[in-house]
C-alpha atoms as a PDB file:
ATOM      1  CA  UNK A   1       0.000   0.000   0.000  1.00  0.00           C
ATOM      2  CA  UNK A   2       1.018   3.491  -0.910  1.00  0.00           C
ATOM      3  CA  UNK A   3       1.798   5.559   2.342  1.00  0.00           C
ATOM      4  CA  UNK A   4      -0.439   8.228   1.054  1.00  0.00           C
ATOM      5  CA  UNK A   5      -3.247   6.168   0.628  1.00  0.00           C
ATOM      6  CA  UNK A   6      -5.158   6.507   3.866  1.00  0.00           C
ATOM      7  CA  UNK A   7      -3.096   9.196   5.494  1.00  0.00           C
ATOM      8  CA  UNK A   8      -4.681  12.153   6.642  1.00  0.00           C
ATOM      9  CA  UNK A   9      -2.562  15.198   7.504  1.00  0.00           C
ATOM     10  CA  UNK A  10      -3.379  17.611   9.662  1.00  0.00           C
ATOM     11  CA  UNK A  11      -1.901  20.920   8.384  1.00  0.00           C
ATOM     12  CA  UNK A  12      -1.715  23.902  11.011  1.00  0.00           C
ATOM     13  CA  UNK A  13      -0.701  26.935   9.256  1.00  0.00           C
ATOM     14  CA  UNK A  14      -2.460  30.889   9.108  1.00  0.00           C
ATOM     15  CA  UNK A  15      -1.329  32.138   6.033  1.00  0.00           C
ATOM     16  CA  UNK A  16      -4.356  30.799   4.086  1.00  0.00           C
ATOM     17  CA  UNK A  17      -2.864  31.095   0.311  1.00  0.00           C
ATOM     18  CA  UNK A  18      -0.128  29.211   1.241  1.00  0.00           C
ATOM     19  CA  UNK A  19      -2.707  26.695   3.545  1.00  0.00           C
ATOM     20  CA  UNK A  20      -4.373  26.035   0.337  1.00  0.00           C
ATOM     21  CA  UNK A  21      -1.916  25.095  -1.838  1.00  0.00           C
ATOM     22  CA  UNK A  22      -0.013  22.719   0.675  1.00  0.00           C
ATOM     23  CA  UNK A  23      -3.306  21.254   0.982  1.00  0.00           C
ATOM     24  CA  UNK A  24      -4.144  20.880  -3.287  1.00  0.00           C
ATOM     25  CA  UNK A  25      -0.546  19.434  -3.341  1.00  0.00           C
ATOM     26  CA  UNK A  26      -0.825  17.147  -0.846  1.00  0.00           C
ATOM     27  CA  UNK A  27      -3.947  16.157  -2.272  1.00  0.00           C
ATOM     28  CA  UNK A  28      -2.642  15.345  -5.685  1.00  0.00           C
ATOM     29  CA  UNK A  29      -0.586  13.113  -3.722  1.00  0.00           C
ATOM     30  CA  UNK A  30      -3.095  11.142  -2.757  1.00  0.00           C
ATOM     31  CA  UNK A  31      -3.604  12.255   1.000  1.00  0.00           C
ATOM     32  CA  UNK A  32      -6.515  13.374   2.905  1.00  0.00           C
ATOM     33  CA  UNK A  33      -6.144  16.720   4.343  1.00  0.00           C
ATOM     34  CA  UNK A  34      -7.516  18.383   7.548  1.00  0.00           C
ATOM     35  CA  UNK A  35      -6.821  22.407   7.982  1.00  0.00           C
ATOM     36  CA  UNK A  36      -6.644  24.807  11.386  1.00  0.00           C
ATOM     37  CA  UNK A  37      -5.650  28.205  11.203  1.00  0.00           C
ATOM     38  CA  UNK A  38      -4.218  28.735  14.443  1.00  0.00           C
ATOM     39  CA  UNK A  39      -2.903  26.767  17.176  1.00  0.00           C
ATOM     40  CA  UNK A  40      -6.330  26.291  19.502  1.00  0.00           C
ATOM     41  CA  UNK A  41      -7.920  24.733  16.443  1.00  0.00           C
ATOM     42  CA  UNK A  42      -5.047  22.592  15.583  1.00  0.00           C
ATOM     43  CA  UNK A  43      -5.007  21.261  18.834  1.00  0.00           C
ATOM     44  CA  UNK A  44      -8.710  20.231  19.254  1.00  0.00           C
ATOM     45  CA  UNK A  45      -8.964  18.811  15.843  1.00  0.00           C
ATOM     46  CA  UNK A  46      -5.692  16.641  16.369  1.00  0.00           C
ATOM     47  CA  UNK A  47      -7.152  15.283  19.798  1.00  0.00           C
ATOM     48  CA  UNK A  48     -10.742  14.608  18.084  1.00  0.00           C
ATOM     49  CA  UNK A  49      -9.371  12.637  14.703  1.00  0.00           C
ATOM     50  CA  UNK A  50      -6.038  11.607  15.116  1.00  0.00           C
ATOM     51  CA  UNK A  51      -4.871  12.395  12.114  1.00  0.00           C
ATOM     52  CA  UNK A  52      -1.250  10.066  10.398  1.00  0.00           C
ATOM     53  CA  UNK A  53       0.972  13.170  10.427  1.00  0.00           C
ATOM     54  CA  UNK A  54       1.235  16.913  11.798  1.00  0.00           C
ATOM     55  CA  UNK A  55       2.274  20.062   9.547  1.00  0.00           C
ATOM     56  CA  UNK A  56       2.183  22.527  11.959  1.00  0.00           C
ATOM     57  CA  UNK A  57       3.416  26.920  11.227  1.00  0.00           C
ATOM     58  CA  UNK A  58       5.845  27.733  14.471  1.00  0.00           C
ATOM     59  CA  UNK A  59       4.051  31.048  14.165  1.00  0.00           C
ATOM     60  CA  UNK A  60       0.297  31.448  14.702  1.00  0.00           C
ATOM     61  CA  UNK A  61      -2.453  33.236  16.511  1.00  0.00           C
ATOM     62  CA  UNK A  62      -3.950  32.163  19.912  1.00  0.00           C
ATOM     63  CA  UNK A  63      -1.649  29.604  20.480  1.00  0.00           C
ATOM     64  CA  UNK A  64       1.613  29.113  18.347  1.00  0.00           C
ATOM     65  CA  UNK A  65       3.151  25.709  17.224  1.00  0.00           C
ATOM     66  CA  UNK A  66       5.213  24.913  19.797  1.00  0.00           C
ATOM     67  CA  UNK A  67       2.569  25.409  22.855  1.00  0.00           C
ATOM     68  CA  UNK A  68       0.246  23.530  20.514  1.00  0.00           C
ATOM     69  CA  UNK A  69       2.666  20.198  20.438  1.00  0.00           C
ATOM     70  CA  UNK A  70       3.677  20.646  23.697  1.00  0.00           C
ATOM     71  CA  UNK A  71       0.301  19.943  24.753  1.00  0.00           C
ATOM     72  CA  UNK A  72      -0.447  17.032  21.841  1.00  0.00           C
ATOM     73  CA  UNK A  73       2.995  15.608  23.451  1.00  0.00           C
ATOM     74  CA  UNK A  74       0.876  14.952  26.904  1.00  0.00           C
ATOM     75  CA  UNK A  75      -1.399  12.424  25.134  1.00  0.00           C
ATOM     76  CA  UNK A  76       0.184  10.910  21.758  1.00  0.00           C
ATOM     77  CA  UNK A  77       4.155  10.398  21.442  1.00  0.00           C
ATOM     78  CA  UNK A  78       4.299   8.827  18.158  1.00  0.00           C
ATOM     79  CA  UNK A  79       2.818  10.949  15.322  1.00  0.00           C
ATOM     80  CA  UNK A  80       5.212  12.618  12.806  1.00  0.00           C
ATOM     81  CA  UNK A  81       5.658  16.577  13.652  1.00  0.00           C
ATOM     82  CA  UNK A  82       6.578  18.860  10.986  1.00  0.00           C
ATOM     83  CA  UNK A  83       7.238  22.081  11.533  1.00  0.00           C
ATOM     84  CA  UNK A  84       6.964  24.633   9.197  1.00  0.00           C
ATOM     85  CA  UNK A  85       9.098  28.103   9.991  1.00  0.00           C
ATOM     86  CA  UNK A  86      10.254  31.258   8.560  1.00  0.00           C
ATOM     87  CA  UNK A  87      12.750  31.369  11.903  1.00  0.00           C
ATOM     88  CA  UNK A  88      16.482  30.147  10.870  1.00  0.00           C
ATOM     89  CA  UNK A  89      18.156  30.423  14.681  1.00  0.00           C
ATOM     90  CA  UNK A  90      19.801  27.306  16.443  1.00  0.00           C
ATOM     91  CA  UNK A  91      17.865  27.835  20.074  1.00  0.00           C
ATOM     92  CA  UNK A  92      14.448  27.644  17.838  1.00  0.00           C
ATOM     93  CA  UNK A  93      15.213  24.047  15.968  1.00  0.00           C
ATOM     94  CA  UNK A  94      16.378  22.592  19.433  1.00  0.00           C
ATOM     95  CA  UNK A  95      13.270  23.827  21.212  1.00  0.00           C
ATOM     96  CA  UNK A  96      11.290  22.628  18.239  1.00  0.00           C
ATOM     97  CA  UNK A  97      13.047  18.822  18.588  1.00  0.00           C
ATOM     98  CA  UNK A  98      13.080  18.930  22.392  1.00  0.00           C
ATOM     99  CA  UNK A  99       8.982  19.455  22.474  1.00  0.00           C
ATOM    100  CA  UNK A 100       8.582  16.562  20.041  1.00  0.00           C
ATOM    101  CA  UNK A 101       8.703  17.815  16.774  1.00  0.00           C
ATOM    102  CA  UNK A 102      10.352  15.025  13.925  1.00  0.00           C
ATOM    103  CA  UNK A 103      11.805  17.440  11.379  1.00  0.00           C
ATOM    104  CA  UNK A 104      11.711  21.358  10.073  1.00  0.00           C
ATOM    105  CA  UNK A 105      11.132  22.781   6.713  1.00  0.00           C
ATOM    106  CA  UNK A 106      12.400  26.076   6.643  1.00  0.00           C
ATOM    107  CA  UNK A 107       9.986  28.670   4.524  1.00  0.00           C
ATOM    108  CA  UNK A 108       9.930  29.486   1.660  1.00  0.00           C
ATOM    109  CA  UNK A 109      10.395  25.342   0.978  1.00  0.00           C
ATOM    110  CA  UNK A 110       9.662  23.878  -2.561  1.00  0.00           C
ATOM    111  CA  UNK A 111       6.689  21.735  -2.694  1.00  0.00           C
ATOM    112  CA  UNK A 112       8.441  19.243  -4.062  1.00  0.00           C
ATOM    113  CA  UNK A 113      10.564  18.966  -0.480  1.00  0.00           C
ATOM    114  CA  UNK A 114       7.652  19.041   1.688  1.00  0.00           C
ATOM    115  CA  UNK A 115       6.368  15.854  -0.214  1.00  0.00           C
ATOM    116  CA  UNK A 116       9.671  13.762   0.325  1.00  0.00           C
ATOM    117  CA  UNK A 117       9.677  14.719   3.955  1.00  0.00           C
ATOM    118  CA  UNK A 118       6.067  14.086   4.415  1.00  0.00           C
ATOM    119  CA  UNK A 119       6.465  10.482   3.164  1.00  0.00           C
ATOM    120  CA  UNK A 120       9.518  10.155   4.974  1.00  0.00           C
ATOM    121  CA  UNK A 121       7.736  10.620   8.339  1.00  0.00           C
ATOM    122  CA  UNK A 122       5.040   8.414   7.331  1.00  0.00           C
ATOM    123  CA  UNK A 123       7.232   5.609   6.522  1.00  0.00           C
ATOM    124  CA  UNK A 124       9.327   5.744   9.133  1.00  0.00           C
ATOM    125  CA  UNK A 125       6.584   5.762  11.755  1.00  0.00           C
ATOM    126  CA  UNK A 126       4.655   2.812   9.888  1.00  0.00           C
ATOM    127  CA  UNK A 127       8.217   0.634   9.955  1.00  0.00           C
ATOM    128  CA  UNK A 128       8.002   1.372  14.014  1.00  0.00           C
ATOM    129  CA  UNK A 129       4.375   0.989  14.591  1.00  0.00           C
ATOM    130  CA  UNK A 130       4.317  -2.411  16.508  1.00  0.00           C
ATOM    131  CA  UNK A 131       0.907  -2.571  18.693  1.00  0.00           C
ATOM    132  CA  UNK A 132       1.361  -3.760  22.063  1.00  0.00           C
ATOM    133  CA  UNK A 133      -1.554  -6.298  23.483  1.00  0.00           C
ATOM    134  CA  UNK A 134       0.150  -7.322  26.653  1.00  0.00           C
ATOM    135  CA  UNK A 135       1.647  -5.365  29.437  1.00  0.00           C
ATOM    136  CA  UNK A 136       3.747  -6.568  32.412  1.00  0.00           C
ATOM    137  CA  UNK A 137       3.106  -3.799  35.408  1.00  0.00           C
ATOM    138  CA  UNK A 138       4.741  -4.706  38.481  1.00  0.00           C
ATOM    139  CA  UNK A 139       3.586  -8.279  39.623  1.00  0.00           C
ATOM    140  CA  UNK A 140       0.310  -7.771  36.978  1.00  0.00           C
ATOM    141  CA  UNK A 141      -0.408  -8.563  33.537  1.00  0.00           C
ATOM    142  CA  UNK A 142      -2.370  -6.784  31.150  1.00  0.00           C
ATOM    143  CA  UNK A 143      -3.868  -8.698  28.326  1.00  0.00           C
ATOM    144  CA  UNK A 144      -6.017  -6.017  26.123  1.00  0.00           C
ATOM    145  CA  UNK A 145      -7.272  -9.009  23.801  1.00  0.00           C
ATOM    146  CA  UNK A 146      -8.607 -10.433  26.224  1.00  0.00           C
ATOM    147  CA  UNK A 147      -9.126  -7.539  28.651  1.00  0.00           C
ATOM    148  CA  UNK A 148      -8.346  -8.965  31.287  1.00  0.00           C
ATOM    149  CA  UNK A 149      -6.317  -8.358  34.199  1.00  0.00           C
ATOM    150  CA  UNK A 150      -3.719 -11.113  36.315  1.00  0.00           C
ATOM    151  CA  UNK A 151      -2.283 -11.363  39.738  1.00  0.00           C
ATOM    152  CA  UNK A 152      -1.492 -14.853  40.195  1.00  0.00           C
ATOM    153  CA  UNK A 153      -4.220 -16.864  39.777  1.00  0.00           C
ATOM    154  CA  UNK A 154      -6.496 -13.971  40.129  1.00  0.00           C
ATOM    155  CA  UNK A 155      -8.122 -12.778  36.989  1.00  0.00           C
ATOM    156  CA  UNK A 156     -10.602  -9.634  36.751  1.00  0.00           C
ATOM    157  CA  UNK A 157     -12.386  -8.839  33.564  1.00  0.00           C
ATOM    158  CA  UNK A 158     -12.377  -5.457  32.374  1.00  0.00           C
ATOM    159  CA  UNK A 159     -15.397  -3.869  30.665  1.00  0.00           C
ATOM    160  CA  UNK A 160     -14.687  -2.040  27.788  1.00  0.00           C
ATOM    161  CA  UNK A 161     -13.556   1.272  28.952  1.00  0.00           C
ATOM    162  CA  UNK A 162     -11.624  -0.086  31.626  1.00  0.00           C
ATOM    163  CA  UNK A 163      -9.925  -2.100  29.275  1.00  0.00           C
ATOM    164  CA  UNK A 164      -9.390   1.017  26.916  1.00  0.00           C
ATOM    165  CA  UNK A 165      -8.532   3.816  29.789  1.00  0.00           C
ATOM    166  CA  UNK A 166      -5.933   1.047  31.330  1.00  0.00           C
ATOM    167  CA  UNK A 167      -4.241   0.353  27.166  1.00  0.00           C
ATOM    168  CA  UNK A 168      -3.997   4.368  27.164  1.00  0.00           C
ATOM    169  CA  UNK A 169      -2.016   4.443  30.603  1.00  0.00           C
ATOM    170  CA  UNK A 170       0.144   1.496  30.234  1.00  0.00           C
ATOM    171  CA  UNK A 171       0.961   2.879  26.184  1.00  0.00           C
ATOM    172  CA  UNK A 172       2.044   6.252  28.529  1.00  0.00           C
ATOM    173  CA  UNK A 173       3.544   4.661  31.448  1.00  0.00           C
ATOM    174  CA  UNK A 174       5.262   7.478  33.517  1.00  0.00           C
ATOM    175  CA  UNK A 175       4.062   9.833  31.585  1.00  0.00           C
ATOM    176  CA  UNK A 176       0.617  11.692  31.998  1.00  0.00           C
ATOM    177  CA  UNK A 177      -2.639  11.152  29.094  1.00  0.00           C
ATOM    178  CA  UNK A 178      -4.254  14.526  28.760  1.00  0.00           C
ATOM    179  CA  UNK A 179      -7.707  14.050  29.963  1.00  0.00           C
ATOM    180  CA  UNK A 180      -9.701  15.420  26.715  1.00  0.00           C
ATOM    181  CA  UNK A 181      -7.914  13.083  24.789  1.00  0.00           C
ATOM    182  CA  UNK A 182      -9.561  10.012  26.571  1.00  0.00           C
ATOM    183  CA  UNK A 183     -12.824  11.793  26.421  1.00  0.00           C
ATOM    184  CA  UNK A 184     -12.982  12.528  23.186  1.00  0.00           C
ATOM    185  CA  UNK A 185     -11.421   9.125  21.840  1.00  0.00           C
ATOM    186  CA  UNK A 186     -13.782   6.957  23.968  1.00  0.00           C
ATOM    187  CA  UNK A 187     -17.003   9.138  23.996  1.00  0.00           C
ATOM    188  CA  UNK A 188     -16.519  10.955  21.502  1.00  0.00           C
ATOM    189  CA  UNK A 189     -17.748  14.737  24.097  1.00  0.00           C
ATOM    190  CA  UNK A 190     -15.649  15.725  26.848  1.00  0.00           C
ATOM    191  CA  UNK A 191     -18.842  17.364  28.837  1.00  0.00           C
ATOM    192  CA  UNK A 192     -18.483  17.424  32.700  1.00  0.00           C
ATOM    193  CA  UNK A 193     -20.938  13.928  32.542  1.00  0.00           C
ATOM    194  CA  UNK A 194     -18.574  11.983  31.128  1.00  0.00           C
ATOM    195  CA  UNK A 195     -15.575  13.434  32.966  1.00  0.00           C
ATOM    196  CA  UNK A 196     -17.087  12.401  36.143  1.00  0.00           C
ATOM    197  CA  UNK A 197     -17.620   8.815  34.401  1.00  0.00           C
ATOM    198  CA  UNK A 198     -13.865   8.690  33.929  1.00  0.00           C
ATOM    199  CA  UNK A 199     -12.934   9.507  37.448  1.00  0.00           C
ATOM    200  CA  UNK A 200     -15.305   6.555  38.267  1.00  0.00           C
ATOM    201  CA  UNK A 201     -13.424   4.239  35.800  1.00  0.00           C
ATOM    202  CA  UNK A 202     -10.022   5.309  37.536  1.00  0.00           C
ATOM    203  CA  UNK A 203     -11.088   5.033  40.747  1.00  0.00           C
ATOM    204  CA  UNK A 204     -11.941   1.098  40.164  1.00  0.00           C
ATOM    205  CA  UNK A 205      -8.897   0.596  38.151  1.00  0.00           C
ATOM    206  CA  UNK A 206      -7.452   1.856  41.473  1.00  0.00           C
ATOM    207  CA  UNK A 207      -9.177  -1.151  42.904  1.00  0.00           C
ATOM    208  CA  UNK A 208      -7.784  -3.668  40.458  1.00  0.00           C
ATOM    209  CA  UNK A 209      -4.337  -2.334  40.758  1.00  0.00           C
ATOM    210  CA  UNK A 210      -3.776  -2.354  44.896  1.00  0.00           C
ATOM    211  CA  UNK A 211      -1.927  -5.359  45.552  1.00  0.00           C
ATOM    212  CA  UNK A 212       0.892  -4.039  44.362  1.00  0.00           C
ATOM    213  CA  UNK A 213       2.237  -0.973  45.853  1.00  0.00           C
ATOM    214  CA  UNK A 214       4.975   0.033  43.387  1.00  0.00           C
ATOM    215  CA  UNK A 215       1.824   0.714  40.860  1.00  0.00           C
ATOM    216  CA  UNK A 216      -0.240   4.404  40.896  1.00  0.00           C
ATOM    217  CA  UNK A 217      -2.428   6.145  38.885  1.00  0.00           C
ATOM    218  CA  UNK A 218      -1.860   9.253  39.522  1.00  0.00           C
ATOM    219  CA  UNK A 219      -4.030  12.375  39.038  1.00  0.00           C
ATOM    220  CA  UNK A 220      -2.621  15.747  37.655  1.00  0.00           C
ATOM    221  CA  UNK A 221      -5.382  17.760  38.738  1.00  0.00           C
ATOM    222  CA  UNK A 222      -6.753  19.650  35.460  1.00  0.00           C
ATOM    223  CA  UNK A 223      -4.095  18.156  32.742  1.00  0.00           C
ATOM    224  CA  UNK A 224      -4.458  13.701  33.070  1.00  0.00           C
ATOM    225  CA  UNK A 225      -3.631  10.983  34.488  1.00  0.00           C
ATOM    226  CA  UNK A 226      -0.331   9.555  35.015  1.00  0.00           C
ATOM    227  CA  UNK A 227       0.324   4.869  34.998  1.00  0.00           C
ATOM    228  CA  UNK A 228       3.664   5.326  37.246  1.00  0.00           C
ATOM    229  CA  UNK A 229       5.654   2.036  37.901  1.00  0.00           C
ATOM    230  CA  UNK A 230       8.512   2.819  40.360  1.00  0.00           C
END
């Protein structure tokens, strides 16, 4: 399969001309294409679809690029950041890298460029993309399959989101999942209701977890929720 077949890009940039004709380029090469023109925008519509790859302008209103994947950082580590930037200094590429960003395209960039590096990304993260269906945590094992949950000879079955809240912490471990993201992947609305509904889910995977004392989920009040192993 073609790597542009069923990738969608999310492309994060203000300057509308040149928004459009990334876009029709990327297009032609057979991608789908999802647009923001500033950073708040680019973040919600990256937590709600989940798009293959991020093209994301350094500069922007309301929130600029590197705030922006900062934040995405909290909940996904693995999809492809491209920055796009007029700035040229040293200080800006290695706070671009350190926040999680996988390459820069200085402007003005050929087309031609963006494509190679686009594809590049893709390919790379595709050759890397291993899912995990079992996690060891402490004296437990995870089996998302199966969702289910061993100690021993003690097995709990998970529910559905149980099973899917725990995969999202253990795919994180020691690092925190932004709440919204878990709202809006598993209900689709993050509306007070069902952020109450997820503290209920974390306090029984509390429950499940408590014979072993090394093992916390830990709540940072107002940002997520942190699977720490010490």
């Amino acid at each position: 399969m073609n790597v542009s077949e069923k990738s969608v890009v999310l492309l994060v940039e203000d300057e509308k001309a040149l928004s459009s004709i990334i876009a029709d380029t990327l297009e032609d090469e057979g991608f789908s294409i999802l647009k923001a023109f500033d950073g708040d925008e680019g973040l919600r519509l990256f937590l709600n679809k989940r798009p293959g790859i991020l093209i994301a302008d350094v500069m922007m209103p309301k929130m600029d690029g590197f705030e922006m994947v900062e934040k995405i950082r909290r909940a996904d580590k693995t999809t492809p950041v491209l920055f796009l930037t007029a700035r040229s200094s040293i200080e800006d590429l290695v706070s671009g890298f350190e926040l999680g960003a996988n390459d820069y395209l200085r402007k003005p960039f050929k087309m031609q460029e963006l494509i190679v590096r686009v594809k590049a990304l893709l390919n790379r993260a595709m050759a890397n993309k291993e899912p995990e269906l079992a996690f060891s945590i402490g004296g437990y094992v995870f089996d998302s399959v199966s969702q289910t949950l061993f100690w021993g000879d003690e097995t709990e079955k998970l529910s559905h989101l149980e099973n899917e809240i725990l995969r999202r912490l253990c795919l994180n471990i020691n690092n925190i999942v932004d709440i919204q993201s878990i709202l809006l992947d598993l209900w689709n609305d993050d509306s007070p209701y069902n952020l109450n509904s997820l503290h209920g889910y974390i306090h029984k995977l509390r429950k499940l977890l408590i014979h072993e004392n090394r093992v916390k989920i830990i709540n940072e009040r107002g940002i997520g929720y942190k699977l720490v192993f010490q």
